[in-house]
Protein backbone atom coordinates (compact mmCIF):
# COMPACT_ATOMS: atom_id res chain seq x y z
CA UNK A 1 127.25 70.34 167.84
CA UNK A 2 123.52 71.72 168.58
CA UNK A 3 121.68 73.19 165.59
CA UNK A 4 121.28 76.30 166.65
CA UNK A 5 125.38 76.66 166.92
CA UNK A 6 125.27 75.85 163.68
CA UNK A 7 123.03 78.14 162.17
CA UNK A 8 124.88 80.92 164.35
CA UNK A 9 127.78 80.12 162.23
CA UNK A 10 126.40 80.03 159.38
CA UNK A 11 124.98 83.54 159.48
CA UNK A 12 128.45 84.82 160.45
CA UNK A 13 130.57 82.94 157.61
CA UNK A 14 128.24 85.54 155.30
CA UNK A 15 129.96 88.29 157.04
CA UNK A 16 133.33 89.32 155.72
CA UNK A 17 135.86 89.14 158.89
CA UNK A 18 136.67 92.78 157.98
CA UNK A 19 133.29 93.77 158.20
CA UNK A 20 132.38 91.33 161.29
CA UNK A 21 135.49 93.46 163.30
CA UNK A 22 134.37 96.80 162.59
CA UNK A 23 130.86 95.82 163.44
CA UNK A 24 132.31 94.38 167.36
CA UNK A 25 134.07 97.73 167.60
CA UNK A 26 131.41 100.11 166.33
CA UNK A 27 128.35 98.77 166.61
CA UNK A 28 126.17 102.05 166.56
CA UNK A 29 127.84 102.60 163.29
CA UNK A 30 127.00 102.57 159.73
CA UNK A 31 128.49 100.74 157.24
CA UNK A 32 129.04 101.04 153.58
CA UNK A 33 128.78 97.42 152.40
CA UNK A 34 128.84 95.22 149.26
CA UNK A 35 126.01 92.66 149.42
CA UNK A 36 126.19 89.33 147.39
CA UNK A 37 122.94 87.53 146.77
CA UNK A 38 122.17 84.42 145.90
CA UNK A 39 121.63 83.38 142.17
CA UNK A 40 118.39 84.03 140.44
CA UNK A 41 117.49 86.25 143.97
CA UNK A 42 115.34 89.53 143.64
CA UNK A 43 116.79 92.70 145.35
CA UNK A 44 113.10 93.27 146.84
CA UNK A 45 113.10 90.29 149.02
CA UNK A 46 115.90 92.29 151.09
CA UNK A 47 114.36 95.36 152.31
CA UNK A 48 117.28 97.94 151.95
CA UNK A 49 116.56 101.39 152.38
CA UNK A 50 119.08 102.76 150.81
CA UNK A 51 121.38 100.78 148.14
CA UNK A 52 122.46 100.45 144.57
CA UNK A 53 122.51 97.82 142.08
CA UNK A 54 125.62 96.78 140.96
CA UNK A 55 124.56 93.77 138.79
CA UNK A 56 121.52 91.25 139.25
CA UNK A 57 123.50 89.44 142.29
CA UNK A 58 125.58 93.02 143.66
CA UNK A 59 124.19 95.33 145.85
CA UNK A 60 125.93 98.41 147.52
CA UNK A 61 124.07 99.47 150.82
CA UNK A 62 124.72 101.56 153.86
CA UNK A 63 123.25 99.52 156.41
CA UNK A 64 123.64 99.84 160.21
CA UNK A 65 125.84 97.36 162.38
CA UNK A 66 122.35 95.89 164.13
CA UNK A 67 121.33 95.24 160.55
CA UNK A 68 123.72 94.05 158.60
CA UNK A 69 123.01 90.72 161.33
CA UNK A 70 119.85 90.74 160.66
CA UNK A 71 120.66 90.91 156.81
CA UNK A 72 122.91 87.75 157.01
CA UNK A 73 120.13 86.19 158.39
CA UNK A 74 118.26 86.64 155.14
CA UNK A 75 118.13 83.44 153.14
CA UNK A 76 118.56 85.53 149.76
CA UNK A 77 122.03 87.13 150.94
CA UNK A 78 125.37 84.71 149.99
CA UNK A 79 127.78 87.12 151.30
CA UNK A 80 128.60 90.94 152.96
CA UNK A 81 131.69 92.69 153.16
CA UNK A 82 132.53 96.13 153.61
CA UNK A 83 132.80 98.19 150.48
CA UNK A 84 136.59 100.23 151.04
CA UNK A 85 137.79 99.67 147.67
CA UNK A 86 134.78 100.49 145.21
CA UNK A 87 133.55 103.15 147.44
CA UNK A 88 130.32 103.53 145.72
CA UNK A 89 127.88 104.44 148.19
């Protein structure tokens, strides 16, 4: 397997397969999103315009489809999935 592969994967196992479908079929959208970070990570490091803290580790964002990539690629972020149950952006 060549490293870069890898890596690729790695940045999509953060997105939710939920999320990483709506994202292939609308990806001009926005998305309301719950963002997990990594333990003992600081919300700053992640440049969200607009999002909500949910606990020290749980963020709630609206974040367009070209960024939430871009996001997974962030070394801080453990995990994204869309947010259809809370609902709390």
């Amino acid at each position: 397997m060549f490293p870069f592969f890898t890596l690729n994967l790695n940045i999509m196992d953060k997105i939710n397969a939920q999320l990483e479908n709506e994202i292939n079929a609308r990806p001009f959208d926005e998305f309301e999103v719950i963002i997990t970070l990594k333990e003992g990570s600081n919300p700053d490091t992640i440049r969200l315009e607009d999002y909500k803290t949910i606990s020290d580790t749980i963020l709630a964002a609206k974040v367009k489809a070209a960024n939430i990539k871009i996001l997974a690629k962030n070394k801080n972020v453990s995990s994204i999935e869309l947010d259809s149950e809370m609902g709390i952006m």
